[in-house]
C-alpha atoms as a PDB file:
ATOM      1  CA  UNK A   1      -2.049  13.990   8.147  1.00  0.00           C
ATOM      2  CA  UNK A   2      -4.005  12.138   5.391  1.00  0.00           C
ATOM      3  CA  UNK A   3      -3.202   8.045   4.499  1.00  0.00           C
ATOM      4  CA  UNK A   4      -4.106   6.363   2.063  1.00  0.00           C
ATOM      5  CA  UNK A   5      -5.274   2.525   2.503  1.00  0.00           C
ATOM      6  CA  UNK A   6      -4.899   0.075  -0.473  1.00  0.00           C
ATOM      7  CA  UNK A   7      -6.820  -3.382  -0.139  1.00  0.00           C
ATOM      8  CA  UNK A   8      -4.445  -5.315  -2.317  1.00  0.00           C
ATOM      9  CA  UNK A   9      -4.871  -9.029  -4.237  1.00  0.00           C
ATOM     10  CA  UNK A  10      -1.734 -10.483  -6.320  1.00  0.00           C
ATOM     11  CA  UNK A  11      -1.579 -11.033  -9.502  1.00  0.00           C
ATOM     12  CA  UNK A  12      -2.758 -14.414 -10.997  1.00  0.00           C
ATOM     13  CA  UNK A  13      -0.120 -16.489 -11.665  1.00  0.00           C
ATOM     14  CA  UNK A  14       1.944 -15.023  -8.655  1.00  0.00           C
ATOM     15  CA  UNK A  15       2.011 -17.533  -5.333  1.00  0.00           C
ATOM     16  CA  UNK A  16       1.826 -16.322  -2.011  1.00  0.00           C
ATOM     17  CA  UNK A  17       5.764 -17.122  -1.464  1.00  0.00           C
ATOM     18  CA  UNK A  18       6.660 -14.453  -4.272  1.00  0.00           C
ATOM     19  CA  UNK A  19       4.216 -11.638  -3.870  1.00  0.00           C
ATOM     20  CA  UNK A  20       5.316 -11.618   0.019  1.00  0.00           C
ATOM     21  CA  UNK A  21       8.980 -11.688  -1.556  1.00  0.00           C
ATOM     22  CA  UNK A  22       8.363  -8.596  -4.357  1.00  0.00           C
ATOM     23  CA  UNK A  23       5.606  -6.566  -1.496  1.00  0.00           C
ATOM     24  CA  UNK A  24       8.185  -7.288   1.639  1.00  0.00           C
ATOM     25  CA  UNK A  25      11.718  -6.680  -0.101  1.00  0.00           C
ATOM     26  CA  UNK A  26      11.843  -4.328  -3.280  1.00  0.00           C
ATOM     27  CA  UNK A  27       8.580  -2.827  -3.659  1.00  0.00           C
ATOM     28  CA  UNK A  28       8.954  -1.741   0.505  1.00  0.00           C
ATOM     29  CA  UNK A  29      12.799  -0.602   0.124  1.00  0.00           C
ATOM     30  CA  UNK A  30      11.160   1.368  -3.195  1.00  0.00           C
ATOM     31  CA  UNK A  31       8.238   3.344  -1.588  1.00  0.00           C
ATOM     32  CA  UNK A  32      10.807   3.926   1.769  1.00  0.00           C
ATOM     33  CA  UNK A  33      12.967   6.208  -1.112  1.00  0.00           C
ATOM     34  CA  UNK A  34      10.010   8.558  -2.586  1.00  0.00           C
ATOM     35  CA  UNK A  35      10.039  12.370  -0.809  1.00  0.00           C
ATOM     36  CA  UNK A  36       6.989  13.045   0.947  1.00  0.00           C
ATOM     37  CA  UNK A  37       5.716   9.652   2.448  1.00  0.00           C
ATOM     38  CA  UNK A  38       5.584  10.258   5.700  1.00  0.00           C
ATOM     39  CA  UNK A  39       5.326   6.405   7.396  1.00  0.00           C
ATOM     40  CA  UNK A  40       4.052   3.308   5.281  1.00  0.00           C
ATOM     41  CA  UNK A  41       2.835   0.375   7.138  1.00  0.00           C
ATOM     42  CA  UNK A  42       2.341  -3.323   5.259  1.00  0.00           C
ATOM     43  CA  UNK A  43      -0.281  -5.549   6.642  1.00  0.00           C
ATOM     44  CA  UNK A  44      -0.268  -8.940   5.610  1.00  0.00           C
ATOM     45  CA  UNK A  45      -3.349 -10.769   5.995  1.00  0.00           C
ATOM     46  CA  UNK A  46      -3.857 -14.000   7.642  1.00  0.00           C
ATOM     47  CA  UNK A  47      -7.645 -14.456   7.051  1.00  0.00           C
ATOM     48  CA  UNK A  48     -10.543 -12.752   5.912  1.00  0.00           C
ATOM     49  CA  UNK A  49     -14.384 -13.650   6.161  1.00  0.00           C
ATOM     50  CA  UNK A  50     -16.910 -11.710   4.305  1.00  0.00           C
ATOM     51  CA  UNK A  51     -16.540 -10.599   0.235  1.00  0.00           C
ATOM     52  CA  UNK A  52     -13.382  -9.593   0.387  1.00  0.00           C
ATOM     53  CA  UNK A  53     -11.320 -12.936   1.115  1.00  0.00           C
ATOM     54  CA  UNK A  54      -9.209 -11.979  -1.858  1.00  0.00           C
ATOM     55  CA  UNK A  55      -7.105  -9.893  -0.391  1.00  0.00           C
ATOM     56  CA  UNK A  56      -3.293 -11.023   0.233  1.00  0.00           C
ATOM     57  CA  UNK A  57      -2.729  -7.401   1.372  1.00  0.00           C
ATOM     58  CA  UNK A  58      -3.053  -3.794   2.870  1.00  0.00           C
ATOM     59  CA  UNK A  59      -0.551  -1.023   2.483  1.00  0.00           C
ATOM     60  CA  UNK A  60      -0.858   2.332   4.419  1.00  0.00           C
ATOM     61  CA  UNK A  61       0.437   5.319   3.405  1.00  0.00           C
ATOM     62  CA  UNK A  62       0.775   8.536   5.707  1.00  0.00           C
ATOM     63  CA  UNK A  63       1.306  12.144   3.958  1.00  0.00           C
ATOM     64  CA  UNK A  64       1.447  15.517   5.582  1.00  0.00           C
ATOM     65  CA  UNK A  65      -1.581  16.562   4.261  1.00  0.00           C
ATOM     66  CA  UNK A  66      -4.227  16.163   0.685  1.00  0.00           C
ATOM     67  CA  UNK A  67      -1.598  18.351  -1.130  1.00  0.00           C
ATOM     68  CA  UNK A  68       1.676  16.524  -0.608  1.00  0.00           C
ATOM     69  CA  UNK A  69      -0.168  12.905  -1.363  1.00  0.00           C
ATOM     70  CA  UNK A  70      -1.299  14.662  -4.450  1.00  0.00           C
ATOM     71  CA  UNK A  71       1.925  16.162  -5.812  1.00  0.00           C
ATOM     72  CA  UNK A  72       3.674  12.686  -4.240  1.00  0.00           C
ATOM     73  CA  UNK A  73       0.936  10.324  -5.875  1.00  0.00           C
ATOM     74  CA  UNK A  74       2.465  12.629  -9.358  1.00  0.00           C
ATOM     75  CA  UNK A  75       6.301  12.144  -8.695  1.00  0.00           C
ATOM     76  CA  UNK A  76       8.018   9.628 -11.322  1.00  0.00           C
ATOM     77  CA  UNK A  77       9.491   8.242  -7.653  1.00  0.00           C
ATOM     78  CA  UNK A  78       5.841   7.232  -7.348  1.00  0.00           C
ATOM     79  CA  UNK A  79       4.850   6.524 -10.806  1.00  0.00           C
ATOM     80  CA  UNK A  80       7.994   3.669 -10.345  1.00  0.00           C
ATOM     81  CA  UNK A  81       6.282   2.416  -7.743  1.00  0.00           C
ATOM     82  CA  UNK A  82       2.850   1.397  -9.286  1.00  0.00           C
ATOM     83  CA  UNK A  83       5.058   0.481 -12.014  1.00  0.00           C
ATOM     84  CA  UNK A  84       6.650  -2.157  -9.890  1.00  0.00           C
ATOM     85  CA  UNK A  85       3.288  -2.802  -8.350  1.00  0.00           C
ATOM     86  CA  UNK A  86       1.772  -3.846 -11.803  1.00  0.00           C
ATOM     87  CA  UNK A  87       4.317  -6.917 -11.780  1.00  0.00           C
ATOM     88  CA  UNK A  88       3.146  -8.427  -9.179  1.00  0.00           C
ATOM     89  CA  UNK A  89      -0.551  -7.025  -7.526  1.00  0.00           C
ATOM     90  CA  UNK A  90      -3.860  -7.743  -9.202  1.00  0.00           C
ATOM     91  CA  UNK A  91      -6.834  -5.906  -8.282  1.00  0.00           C
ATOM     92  CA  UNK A  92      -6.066  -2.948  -5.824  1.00  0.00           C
ATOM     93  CA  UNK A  93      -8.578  -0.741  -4.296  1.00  0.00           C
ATOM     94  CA  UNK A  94      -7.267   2.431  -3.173  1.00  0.00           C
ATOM     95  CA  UNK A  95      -8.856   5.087  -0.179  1.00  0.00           C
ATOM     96  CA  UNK A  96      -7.857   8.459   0.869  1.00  0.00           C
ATOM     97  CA  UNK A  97      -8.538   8.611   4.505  1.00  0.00           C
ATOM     98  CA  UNK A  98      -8.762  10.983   7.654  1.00  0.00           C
ATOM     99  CA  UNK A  99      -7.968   9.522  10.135  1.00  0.00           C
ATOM    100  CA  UNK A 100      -9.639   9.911  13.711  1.00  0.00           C
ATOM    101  CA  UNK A 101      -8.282   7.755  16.401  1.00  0.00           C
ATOM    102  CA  UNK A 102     -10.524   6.484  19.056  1.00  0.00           C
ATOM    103  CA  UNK A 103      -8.435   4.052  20.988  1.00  0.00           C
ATOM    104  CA  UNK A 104      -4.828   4.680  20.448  1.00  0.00           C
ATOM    105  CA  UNK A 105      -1.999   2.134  20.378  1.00  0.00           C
ATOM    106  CA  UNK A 106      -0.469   1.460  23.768  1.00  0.00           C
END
């Protein structure tokens, strides 16, 4: 299994109230449709310290492995996706990650 982890900040000009609206609603019910994602996970955040207290926003991808987020990361499902993205997101910093879990969730 391989995620990916976007660090997300909305676009300016876009209040909290509507990126929560387009990011909760159409862009989730969007990325739930596209073949291959595996589990997505959207993490508001409530507060941040450090440089990165521009951040409205973390979205977590799951694929079966490097080759399916690949081919999915291709798909015009996808490419729909960012497009909806660009409407309302800012800066987003994407990371392909393996993830090793040391505690898991109880």
């Amino acid at each position: 299994m391989i995620k990916r982890i976007s660090l997300l900040a909305r676009k300016s000009g876009i209040d909290a109230d509507e990126f929560e609206r387009r990011w909760f609603g159409q862009h989730a019910a969007m990325v739930r449709q596209v073949d291959g994602v595996k589990g997505y996970v959207q993490n508001k955040v409530e507060s941040a310290t450090g440089s990165i207290q521009s951040i409205d926003g973390i979205a977590e991808v799951w694929f079966a492995d490097a080759a399916s987020m690949t081919s999915v990361l291709a798909s015009p499902q996808w490419q729909a996706v960012v497009a909806d993205a660009r409407e309302f997101l800012g800066d987003v910093t994407a990371l392909s990650i393996d993830e090793r879990t040391v505690v898991p969730v109880r």
